[in-house]
C-alpha atoms as a PDB file:
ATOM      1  CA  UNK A   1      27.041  -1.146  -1.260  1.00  0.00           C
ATOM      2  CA  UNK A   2      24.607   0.769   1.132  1.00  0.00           C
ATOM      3  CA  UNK A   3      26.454   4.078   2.216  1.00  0.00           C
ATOM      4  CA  UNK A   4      26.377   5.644   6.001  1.00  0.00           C
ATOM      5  CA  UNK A   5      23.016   7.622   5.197  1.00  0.00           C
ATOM      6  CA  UNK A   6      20.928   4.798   3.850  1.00  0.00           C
ATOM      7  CA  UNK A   7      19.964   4.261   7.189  1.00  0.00           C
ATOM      8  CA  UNK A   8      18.477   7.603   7.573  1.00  0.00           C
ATOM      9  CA  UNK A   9      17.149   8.108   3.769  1.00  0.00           C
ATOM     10  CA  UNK A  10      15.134   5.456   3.567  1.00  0.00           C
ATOM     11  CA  UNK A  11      17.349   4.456  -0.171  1.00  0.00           C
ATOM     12  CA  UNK A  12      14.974   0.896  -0.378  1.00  0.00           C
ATOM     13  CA  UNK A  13      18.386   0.085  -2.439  1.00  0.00           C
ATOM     14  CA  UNK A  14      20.329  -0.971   0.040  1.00  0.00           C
ATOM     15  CA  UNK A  15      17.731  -3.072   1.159  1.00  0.00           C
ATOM     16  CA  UNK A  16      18.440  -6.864  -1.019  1.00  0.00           C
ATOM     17  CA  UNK A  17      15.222  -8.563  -1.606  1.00  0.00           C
ATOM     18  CA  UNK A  18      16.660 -11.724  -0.504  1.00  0.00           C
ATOM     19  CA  UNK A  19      15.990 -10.063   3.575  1.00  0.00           C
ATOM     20  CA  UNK A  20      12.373 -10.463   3.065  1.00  0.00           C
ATOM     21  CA  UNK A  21      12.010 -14.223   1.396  1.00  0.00           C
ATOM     22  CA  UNK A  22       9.503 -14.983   4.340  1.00  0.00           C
ATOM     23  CA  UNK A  23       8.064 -11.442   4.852  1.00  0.00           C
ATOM     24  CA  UNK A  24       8.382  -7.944   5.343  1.00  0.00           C
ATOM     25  CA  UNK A  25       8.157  -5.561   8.610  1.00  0.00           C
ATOM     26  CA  UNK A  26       7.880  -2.540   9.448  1.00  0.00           C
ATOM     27  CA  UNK A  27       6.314   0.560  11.521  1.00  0.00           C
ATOM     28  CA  UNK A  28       4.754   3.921  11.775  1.00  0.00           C
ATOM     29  CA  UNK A  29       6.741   7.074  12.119  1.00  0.00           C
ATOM     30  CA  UNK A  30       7.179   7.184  15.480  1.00  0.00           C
ATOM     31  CA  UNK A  31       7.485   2.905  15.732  1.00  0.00           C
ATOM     32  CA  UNK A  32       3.898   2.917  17.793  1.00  0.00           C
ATOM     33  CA  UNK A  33       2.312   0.183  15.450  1.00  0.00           C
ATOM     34  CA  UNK A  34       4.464  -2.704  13.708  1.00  0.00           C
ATOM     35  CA  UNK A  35       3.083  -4.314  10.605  1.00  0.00           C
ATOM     36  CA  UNK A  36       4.295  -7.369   9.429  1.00  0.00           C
ATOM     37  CA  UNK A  37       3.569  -9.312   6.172  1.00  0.00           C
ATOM     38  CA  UNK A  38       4.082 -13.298   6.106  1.00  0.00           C
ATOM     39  CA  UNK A  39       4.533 -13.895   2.607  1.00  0.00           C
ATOM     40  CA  UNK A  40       7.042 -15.314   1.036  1.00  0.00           C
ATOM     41  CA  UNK A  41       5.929 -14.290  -2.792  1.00  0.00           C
ATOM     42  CA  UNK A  42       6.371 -10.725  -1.939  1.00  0.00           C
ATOM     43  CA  UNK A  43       8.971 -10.150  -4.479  1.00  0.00           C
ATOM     44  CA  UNK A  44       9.247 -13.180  -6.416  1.00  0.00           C
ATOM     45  CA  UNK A  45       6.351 -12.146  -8.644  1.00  0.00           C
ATOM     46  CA  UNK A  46       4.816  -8.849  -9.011  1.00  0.00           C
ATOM     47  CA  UNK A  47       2.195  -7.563  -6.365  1.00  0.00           C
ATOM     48  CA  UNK A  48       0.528  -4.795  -5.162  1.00  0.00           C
ATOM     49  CA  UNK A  49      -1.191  -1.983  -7.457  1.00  0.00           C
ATOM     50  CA  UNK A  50      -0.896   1.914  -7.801  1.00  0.00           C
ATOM     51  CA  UNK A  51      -4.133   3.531  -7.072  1.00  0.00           C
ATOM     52  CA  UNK A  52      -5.309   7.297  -8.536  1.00  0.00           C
ATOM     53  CA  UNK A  53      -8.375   7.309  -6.537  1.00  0.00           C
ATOM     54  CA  UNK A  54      -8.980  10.613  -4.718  1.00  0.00           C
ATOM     55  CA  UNK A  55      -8.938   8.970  -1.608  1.00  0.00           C
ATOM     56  CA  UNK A  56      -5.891   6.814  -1.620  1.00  0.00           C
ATOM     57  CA  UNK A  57      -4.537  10.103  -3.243  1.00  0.00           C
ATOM     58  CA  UNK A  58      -5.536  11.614   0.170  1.00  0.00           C
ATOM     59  CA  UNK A  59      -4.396   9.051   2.536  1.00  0.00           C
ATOM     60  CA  UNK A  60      -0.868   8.945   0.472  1.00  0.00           C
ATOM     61  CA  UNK A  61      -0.328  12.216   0.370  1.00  0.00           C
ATOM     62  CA  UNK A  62       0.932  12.171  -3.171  1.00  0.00           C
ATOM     63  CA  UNK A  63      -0.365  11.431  -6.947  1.00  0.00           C
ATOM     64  CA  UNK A  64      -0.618   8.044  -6.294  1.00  0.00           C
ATOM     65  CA  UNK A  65      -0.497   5.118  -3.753  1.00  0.00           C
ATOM     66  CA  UNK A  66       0.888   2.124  -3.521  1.00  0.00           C
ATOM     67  CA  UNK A  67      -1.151  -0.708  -2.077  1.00  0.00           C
ATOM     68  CA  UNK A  68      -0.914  -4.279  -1.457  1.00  0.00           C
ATOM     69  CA  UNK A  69      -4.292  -6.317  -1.086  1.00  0.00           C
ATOM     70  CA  UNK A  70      -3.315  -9.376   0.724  1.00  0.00           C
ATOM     71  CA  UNK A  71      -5.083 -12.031   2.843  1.00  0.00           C
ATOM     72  CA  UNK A  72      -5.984 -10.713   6.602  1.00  0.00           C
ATOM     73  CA  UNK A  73      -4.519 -14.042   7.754  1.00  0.00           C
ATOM     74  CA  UNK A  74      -1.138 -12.763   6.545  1.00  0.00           C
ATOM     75  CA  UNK A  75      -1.056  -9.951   8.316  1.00  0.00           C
ATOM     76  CA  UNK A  76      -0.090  -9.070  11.743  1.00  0.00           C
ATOM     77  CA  UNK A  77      -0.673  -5.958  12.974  1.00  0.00           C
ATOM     78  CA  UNK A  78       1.039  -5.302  16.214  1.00  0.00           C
ATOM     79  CA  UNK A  79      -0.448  -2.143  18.577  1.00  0.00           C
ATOM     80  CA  UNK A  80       0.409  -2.501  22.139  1.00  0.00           C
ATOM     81  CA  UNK A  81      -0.201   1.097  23.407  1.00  0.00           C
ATOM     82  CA  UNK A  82      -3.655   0.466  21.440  1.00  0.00           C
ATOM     83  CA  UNK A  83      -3.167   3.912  19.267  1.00  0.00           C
ATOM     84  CA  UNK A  84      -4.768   2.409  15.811  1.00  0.00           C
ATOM     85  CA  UNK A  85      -7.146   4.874  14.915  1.00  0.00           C
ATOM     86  CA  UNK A  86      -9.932   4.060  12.141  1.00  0.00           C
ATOM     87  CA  UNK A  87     -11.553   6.622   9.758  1.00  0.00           C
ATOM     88  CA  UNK A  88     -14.794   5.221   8.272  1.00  0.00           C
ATOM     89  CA  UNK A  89     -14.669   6.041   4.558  1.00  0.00           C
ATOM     90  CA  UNK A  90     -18.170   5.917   2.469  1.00  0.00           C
ATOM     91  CA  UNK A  91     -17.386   8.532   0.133  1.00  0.00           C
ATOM     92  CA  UNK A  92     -16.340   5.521  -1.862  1.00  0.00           C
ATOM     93  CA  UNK A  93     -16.410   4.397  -6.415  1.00  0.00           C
ATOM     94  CA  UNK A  94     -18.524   1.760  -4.450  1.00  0.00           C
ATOM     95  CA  UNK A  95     -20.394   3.436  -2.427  1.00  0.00           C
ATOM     96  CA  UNK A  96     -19.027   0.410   0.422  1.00  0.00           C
ATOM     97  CA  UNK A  97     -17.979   1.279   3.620  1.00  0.00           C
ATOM     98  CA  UNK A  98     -13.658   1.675   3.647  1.00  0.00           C
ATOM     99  CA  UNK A  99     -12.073   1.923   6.846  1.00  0.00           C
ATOM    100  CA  UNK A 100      -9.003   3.936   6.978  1.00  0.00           C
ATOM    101  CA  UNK A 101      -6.375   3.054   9.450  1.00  0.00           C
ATOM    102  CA  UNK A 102      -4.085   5.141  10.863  1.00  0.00           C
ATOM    103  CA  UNK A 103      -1.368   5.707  13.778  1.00  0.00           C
ATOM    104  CA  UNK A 104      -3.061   8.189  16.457  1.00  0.00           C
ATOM    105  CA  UNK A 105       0.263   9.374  17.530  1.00  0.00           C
ATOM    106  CA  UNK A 106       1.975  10.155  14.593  1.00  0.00           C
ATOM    107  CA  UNK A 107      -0.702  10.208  11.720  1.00  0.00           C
ATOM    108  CA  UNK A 108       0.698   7.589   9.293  1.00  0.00           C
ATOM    109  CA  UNK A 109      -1.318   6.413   7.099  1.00  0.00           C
ATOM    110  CA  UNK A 110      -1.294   1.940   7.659  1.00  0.00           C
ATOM    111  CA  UNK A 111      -4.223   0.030   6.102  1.00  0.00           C
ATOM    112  CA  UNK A 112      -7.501  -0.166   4.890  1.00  0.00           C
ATOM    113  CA  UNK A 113     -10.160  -2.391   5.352  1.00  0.00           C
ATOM    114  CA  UNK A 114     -12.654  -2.446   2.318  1.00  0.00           C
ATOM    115  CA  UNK A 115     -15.918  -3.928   3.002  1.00  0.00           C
ATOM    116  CA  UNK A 116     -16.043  -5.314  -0.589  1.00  0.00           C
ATOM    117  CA  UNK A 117     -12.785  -7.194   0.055  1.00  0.00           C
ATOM    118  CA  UNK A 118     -14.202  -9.000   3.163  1.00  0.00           C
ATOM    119  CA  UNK A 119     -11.104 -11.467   3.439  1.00  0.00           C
ATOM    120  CA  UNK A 120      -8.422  -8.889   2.750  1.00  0.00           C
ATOM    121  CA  UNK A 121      -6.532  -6.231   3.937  1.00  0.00           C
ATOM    122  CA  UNK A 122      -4.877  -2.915   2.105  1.00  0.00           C
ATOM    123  CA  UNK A 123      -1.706  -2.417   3.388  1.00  0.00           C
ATOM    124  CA  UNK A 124       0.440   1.001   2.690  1.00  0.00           C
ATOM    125  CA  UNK A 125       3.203  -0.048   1.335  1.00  0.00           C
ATOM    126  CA  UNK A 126       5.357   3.263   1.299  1.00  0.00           C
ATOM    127  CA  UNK A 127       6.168   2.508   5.369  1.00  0.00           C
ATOM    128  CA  UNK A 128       8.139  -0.492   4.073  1.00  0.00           C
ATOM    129  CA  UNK A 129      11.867  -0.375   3.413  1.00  0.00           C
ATOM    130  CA  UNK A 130      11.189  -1.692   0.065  1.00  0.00           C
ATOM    131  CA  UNK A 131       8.152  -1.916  -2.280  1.00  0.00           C
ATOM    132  CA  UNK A 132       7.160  -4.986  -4.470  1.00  0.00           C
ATOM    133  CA  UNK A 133       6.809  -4.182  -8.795  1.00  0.00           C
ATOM    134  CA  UNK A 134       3.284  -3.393  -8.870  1.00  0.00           C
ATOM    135  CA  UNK A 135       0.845  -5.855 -11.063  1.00  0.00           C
ATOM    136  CA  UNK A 136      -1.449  -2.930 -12.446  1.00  0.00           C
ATOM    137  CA  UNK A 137      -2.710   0.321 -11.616  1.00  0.00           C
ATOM    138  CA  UNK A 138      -6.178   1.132 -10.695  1.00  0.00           C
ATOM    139  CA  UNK A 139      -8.279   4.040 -11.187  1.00  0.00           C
ATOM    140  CA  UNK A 140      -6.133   4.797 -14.074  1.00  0.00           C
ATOM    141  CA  UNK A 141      -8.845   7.251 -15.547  1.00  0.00           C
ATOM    142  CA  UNK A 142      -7.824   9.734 -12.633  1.00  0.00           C
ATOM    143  CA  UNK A 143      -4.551  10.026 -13.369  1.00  0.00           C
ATOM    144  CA  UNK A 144      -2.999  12.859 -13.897  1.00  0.00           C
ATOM    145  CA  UNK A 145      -1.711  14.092 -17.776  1.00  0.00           C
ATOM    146  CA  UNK A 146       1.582  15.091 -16.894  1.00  0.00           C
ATOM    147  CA  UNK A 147       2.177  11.125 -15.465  1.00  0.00           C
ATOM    148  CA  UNK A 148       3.275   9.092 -17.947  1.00  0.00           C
ATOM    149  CA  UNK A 149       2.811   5.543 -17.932  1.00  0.00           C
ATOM    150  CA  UNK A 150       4.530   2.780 -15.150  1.00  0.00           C
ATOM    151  CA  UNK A 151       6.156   0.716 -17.828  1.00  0.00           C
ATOM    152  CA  UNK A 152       3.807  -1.778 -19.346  1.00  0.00           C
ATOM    153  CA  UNK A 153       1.323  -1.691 -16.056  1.00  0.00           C
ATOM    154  CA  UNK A 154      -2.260  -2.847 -16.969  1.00  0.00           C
ATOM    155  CA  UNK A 155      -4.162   0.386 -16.351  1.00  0.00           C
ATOM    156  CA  UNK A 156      -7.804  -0.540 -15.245  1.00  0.00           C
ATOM    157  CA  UNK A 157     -10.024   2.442 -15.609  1.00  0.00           C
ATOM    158  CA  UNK A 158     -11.298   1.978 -12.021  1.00  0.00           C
ATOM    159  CA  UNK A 159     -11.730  -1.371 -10.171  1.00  0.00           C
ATOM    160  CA  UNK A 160      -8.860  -3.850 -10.526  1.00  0.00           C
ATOM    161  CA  UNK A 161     -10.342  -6.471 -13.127  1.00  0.00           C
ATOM    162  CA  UNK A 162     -12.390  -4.147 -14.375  1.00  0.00           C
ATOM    163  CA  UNK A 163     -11.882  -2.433 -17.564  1.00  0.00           C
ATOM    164  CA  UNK A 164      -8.822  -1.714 -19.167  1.00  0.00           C
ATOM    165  CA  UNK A 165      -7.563   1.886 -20.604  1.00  0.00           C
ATOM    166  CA  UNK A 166      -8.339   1.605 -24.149  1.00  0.00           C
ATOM    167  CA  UNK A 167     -10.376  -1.077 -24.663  1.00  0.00           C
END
């Protein structure tokens, strides 16, 4: 049972994955922008990926983050004061244009829109009250040696799809 602080902690365990069989919502720090995933496989099957690029590093604010590349048609991003802000990322593995979305008013980190993915969208998926099982890990070659390993995770060396770790 979810105790009196869950509320204010964040504890994603007191969240049941049964609230989110159609999708998941949720906003920015200070509740400017609302994004909201219509999905209803979010947590039936695993989805999403850790990535150890520098960048995503960056963006995260942490060793690694956690992403969810999902079509832009089942997304909604909701901004009425209109304070989406967009950095335009080419210091890219691909060398592609990534834009980098973020609240103006508070700073927190949303979505990114990579040109090589023209039909989807990278959501952040720390701002969500819980987080699907990731399906891999990319840019495992930039991890860091004191990690570990996520479970049995496949570990792409860079580019989901691409090459594995130790193949």
């Amino acid at each position: 049972m979810a105790t009196s602080t869950a509320k204010f902690t964040g504890d994603p365990n007191s969240h049941d994955t049964s609230e989110f069989s159609d999708g998941i919502s949720a906003t920015c720090l200070c509740g400017s922008i609302r994004i909201t995933i219509n999905d209803n496989e979010l947590f039936t099957r695993k989805r999403g990926h850790l990535c150890h690029c520098a960048n995503c590093r960056k963006v995260a604010g942490s060793y690694v983050s956690s992403n969810l590349a999902i079509e832009k048609e089942k997304v909604v991003v909701d901004d009425p004061q209109g304070v989406l802000k967009r950095y335009r990322d080419y210091a890219t593995a691909s060398g592609k244009c990534v834009e980098r979305c973020f609240c103006g008013t508070c700073g927190n980190p949303l979505l990114s829109i990579a040109e090589i993915y023209p039909t989807m969208i990278i959501v952040k998926m720390g701002i969500f009250p819980r987080i699907p099982e990731p399906e891999c890990e990319s840019f495992a070659l930039h991890r860091h040696a004191w990690q570990g390993k996520h479970g049995d995770l496949p570990q792409f060396e860079i580019v989901r799809g691409g090459k594995q770790l130790g193949e």
